[in-house]
PDB file of N, CA and C in Angstrom:
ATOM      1  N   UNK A   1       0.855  -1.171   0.000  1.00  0.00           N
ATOM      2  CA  UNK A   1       0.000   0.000   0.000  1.00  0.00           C
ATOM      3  C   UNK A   1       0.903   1.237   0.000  1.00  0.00           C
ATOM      4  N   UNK A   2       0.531   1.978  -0.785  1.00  0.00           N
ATOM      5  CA  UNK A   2       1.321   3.373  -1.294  1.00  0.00           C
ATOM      6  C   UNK A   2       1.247   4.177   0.103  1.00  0.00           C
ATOM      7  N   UNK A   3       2.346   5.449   0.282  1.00  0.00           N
ATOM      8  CA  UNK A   3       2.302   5.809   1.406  1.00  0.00           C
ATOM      9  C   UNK A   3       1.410   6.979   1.134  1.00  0.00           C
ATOM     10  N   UNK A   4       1.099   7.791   0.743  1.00  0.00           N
ATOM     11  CA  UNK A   4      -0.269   8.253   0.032  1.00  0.00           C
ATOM     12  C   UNK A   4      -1.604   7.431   0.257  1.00  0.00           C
ATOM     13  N   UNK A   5      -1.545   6.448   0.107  1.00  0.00           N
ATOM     14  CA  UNK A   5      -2.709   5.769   0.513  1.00  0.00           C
ATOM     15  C   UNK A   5      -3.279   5.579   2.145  1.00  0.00           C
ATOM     16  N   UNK A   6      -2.079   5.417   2.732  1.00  0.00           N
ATOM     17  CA  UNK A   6      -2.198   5.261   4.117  1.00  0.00           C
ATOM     18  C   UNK A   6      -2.322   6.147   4.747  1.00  0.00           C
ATOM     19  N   UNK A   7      -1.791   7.359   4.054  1.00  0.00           N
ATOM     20  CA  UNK A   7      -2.323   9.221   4.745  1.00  0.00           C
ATOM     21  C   UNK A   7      -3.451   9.254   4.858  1.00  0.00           C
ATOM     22  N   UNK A   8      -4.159   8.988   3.391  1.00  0.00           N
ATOM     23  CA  UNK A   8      -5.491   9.015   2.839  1.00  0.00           C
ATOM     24  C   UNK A   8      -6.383   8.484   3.677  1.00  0.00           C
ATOM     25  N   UNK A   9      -6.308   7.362   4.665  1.00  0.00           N
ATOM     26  CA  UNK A   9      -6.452   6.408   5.504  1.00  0.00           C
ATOM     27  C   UNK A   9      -6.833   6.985   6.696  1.00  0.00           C
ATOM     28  N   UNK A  10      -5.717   7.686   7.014  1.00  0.00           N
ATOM     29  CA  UNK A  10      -5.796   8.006   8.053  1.00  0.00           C
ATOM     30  C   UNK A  10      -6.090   9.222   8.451  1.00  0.00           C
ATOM     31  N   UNK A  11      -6.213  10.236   7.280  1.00  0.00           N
ATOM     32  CA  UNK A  11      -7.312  11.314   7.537  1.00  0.00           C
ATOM     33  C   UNK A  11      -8.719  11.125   7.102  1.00  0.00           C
ATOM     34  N   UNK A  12      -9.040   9.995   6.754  1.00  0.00           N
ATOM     35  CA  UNK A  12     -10.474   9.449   6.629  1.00  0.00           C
ATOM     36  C   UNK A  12     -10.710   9.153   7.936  1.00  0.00           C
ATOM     37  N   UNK A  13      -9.832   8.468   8.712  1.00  0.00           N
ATOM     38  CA  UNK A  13     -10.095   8.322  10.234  1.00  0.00           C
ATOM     39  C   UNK A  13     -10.447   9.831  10.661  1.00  0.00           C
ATOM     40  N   UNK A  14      -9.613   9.695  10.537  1.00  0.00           N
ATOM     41  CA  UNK A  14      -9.855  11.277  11.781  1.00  0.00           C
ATOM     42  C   UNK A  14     -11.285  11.898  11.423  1.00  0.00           C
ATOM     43  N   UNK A  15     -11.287  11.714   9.763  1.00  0.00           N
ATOM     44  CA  UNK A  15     -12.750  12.509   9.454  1.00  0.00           C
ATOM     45  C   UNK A  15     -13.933  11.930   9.973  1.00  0.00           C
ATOM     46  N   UNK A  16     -13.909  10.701  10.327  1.00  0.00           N
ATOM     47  CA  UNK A  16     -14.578   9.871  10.774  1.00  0.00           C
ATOM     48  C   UNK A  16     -15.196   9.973  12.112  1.00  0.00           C
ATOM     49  N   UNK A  17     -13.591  10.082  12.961  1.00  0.00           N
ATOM     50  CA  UNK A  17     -13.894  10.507  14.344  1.00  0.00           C
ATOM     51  C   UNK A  17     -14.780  11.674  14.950  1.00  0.00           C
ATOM     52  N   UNK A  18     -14.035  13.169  13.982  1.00  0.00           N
ATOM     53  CA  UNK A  18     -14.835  14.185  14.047  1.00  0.00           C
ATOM     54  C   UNK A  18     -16.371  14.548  13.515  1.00  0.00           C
ATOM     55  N   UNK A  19     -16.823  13.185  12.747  1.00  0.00           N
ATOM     56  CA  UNK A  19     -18.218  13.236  12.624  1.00  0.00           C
ATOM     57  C   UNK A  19     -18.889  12.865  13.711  1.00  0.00           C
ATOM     58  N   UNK A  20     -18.459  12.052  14.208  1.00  0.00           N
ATOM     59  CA  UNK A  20     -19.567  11.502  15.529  1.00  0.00           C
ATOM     60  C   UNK A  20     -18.686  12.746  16.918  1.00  0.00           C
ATOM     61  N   UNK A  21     -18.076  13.320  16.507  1.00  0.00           N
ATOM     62  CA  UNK A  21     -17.631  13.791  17.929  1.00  0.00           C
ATOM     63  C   UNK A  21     -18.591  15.024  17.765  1.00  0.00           C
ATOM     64  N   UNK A  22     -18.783  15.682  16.404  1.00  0.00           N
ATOM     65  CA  UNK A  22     -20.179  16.917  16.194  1.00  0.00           C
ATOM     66  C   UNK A  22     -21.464  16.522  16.266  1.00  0.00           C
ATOM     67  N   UNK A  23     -21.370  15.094  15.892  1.00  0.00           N
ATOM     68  CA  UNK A  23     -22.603  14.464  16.155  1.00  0.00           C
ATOM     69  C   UNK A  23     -23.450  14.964  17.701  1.00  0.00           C
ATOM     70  N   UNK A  24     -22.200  14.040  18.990  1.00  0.00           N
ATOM     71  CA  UNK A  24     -22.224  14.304  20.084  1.00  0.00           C
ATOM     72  C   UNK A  24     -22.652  15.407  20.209  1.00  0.00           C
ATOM     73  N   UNK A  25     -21.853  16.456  20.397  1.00  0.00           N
ATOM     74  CA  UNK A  25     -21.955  17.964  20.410  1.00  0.00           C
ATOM     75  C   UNK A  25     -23.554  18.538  19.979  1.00  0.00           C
ATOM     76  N   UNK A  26     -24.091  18.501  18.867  1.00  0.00           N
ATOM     77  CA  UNK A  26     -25.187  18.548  18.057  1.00  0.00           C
ATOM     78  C   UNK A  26     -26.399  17.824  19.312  1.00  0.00           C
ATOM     79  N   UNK A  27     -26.096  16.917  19.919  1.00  0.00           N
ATOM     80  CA  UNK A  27     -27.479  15.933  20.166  1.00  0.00           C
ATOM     81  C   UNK A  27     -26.614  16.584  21.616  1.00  0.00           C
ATOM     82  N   UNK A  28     -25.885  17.282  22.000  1.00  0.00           N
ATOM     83  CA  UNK A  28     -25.586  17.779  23.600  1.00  0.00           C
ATOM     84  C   UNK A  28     -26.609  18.995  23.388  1.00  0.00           C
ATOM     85  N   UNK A  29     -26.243  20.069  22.302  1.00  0.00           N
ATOM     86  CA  UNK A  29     -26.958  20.860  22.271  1.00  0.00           C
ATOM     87  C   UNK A  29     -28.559  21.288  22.255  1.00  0.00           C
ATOM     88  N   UNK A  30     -28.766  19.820  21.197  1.00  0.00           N
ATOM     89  CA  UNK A  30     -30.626  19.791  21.125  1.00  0.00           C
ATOM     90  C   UNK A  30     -31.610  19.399  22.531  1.00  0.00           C
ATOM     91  N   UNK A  31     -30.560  18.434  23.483  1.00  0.00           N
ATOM     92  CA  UNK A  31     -30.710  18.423  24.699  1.00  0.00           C
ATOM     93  C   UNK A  31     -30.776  19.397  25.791  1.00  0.00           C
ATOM     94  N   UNK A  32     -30.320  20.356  25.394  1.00  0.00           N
ATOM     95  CA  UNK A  32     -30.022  21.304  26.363  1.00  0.00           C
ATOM     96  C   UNK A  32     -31.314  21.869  25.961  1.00  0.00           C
ATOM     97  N   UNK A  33     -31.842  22.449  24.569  1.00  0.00           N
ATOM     98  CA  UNK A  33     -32.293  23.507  24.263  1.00  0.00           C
ATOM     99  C   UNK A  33     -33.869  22.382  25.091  1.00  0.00           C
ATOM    100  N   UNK A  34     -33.719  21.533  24.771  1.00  0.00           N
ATOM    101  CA  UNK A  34     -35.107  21.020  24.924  1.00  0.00           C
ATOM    102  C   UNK A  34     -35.585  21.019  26.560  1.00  0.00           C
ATOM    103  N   UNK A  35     -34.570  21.098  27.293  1.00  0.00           N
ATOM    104  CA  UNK A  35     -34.530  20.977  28.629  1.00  0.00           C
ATOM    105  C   UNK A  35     -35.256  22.461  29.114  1.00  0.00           C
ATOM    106  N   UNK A  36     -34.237  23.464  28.647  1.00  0.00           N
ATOM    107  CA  UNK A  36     -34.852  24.978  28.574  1.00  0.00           C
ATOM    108  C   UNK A  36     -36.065  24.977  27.853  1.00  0.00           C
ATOM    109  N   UNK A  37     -36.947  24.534  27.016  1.00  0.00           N
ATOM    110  CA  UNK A  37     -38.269  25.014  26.856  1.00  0.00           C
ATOM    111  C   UNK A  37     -38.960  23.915  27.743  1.00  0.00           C
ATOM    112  N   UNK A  38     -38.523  22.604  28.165  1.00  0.00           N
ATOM    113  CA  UNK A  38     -39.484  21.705  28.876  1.00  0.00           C
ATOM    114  C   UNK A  38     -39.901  22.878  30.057  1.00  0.00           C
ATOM    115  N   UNK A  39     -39.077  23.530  30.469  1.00  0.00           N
ATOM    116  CA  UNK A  39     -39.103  24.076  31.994  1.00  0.00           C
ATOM    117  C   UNK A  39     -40.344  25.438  31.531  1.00  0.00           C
ATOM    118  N   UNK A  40     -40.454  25.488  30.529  1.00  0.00           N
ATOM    119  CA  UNK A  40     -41.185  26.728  30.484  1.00  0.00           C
ATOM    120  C   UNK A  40     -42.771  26.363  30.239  1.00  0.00           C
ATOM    121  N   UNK A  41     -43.459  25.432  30.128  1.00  0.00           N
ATOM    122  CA  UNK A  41     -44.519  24.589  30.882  1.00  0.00           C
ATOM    123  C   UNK A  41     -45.106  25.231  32.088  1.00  0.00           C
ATOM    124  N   UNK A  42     -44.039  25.227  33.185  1.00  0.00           N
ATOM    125  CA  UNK A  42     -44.348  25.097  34.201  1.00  0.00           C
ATOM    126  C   UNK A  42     -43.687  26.430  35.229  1.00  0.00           C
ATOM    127  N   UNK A  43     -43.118  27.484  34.074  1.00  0.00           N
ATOM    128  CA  UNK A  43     -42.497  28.803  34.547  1.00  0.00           C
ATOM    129  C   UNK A  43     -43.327  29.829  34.120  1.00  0.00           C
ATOM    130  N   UNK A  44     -43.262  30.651  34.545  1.00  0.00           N
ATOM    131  CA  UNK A  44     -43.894  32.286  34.456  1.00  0.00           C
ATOM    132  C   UNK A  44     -43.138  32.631  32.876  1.00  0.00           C
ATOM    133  N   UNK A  45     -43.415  33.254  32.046  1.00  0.00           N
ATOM    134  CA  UNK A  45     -42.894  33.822  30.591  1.00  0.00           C
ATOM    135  C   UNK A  45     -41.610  34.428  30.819  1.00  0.00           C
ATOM    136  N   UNK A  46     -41.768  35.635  32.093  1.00  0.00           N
ATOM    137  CA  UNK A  46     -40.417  36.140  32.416  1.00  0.00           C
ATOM    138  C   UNK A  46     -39.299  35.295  32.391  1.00  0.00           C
ATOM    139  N   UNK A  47     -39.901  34.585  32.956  1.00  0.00           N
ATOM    140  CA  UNK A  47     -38.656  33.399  33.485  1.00  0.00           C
ATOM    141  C   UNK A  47     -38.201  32.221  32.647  1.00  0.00           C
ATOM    142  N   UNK A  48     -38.716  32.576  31.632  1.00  0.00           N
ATOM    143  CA  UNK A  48     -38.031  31.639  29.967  1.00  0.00           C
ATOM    144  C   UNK A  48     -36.462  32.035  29.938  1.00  0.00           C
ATOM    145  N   UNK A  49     -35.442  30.849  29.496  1.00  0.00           N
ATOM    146  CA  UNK A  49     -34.268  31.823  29.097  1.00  0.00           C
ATOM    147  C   UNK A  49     -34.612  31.340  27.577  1.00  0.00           C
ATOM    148  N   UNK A  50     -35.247  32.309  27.104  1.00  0.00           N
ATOM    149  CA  UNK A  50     -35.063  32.357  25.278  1.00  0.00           C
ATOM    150  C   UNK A  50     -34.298  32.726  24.678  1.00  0.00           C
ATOM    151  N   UNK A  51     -33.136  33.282  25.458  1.00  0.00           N
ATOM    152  CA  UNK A  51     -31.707  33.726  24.804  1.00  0.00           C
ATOM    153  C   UNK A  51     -30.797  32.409  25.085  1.00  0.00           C
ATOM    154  N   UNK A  52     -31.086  31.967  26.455  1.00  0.00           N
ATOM    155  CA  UNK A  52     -30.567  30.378  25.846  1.00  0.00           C
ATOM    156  C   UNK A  52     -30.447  29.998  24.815  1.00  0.00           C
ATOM    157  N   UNK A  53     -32.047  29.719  24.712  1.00  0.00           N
ATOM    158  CA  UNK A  53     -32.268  28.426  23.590  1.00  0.00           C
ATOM    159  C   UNK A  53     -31.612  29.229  22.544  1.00  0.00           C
ATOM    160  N   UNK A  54     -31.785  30.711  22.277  1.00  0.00           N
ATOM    161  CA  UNK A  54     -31.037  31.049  21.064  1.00  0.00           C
ATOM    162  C   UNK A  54     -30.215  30.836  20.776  1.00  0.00           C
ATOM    163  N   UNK A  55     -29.029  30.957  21.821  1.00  0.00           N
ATOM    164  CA  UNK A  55     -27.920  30.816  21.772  1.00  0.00           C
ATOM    165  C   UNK A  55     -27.399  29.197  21.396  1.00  0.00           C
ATOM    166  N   UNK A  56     -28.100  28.512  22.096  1.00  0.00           N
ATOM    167  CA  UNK A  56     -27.573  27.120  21.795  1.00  0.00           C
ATOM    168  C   UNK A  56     -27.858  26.663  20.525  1.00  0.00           C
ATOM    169  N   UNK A  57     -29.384  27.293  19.775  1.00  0.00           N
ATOM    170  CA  UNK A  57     -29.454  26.582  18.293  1.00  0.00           C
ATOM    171  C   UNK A  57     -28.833  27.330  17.653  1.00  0.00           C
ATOM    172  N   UNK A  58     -27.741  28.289  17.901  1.00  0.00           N
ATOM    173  CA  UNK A  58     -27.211  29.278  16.874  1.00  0.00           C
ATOM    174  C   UNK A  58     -25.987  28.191  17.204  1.00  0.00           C
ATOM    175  N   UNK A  59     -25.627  27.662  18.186  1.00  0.00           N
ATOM    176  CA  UNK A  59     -24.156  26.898  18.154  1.00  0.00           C
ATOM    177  C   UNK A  59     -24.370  25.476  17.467  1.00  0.00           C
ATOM    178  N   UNK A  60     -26.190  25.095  17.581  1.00  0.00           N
ATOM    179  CA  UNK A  60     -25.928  23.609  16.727  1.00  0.00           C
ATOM    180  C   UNK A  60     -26.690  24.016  15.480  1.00  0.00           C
ATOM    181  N   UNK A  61     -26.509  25.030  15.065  1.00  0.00           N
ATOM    182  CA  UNK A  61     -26.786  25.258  13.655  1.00  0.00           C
ATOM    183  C   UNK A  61     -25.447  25.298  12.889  1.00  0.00           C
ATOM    184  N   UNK A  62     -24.318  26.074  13.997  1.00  0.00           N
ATOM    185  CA  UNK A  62     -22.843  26.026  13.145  1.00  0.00           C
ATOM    186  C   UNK A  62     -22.105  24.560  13.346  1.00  0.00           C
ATOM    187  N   UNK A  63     -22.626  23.916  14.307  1.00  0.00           N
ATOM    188  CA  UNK A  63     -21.810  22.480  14.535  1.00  0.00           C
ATOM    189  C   UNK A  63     -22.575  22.041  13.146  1.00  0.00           C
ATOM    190  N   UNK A  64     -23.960  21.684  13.014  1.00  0.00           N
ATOM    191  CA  UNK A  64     -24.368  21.259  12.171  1.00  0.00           C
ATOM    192  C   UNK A  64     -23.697  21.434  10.383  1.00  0.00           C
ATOM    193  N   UNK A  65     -23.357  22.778  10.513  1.00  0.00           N
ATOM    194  CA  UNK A  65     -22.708  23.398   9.536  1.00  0.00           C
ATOM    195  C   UNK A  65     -21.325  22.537   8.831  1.00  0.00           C
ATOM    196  N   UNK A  66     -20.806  22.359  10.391  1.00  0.00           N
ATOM    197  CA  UNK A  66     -19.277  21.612   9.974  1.00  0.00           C
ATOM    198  C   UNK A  66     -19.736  20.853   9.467  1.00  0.00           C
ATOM    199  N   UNK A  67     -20.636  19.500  10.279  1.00  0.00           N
ATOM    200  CA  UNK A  67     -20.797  18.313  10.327  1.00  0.00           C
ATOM    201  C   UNK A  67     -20.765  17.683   8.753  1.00  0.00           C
ATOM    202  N   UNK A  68     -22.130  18.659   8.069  1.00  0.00           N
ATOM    203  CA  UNK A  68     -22.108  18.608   7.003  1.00  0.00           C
ATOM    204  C   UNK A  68     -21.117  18.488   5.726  1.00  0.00           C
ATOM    205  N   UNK A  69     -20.261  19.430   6.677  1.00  0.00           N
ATOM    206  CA  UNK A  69     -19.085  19.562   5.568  1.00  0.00           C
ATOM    207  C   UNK A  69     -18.207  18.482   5.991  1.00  0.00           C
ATOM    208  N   UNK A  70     -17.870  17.863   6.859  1.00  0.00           N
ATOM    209  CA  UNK A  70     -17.217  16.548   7.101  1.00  0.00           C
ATOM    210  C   UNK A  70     -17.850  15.468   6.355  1.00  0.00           C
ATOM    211  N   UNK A  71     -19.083  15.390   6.513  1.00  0.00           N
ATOM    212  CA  UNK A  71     -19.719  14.236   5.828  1.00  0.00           C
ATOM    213  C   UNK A  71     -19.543  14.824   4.106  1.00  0.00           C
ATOM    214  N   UNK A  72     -19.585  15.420   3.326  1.00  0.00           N
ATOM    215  CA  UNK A  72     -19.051  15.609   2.558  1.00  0.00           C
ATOM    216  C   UNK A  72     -17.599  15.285   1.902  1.00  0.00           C
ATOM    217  N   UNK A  73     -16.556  15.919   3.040  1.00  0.00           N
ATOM    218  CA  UNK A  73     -15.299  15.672   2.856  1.00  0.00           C
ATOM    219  C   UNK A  73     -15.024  14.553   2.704  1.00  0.00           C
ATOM    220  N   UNK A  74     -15.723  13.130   3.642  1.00  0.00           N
ATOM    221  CA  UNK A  74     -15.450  11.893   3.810  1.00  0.00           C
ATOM    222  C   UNK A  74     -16.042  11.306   2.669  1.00  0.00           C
ATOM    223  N   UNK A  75     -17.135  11.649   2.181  1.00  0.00           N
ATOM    224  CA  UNK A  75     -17.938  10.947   1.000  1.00  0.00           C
ATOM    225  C   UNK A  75     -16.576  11.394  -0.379  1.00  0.00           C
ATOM    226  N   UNK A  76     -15.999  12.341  -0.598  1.00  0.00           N
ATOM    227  CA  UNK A  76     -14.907  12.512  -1.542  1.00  0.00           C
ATOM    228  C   UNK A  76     -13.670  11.460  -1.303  1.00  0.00           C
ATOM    229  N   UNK A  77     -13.262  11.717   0.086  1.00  0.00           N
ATOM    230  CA  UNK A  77     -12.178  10.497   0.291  1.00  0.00           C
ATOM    231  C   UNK A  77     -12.481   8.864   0.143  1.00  0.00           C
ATOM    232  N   UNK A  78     -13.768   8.638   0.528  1.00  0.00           N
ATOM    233  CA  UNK A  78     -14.191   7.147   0.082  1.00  0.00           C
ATOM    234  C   UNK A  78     -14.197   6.763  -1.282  1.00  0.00           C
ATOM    235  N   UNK A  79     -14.318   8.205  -2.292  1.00  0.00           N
ATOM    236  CA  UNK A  79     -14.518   7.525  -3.962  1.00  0.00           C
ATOM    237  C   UNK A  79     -12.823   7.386  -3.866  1.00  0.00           C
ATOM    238  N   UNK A  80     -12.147   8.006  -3.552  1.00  0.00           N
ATOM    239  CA  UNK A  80     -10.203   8.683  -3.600  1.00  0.00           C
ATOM    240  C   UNK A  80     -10.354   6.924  -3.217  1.00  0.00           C
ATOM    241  N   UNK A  81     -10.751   6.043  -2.271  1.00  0.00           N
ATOM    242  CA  UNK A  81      -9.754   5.201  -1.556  1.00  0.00           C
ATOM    243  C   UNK A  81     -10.368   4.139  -2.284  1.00  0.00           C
ATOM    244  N   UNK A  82     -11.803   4.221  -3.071  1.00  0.00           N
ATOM    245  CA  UNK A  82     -12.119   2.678  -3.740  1.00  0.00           C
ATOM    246  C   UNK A  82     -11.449   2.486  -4.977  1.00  0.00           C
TER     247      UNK A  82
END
């Protein structure tokens, strides 16, 4: 196996890794946000943090962002390695 090939290899790994590690991240975030509106059920309006939740789907909208582009990147290196 060419040593080019085994680079190729092994930044497919890594691309690999960093999909499920945004994954994580992504399903930390949708958790959170969901936690902050469960509570608002049972809170006064004042007492919403809706800048939370903003804040957090503005961070898994850009994780999401990468993610995408990893799963992309990796779908190019899989045609490169067959």
């Amino acid at each position: 196996m060419s040593e080019e090939r085994l680079i190729l290899k092994g930044r497919y790994m890594d691309m690999k890794q960093k999909r499920i590690d945004l994954a994580l991240q992504i399903n930390t975030q949708i958790k959170a946000i969901k936690n902050l509106l469960a509570s608002s059920s049972v809170s006064p309006i004042a007492e919403i943090d809706l800048e939370g939740v903003a804040v957090l789907a503005v961070e898994a909208r850009d994780l999401k962002a990468k993610h995408m582009e990893i799963c992309c990147d990796i779908a190019k290196v899989e045609k490169e390695l067959l």
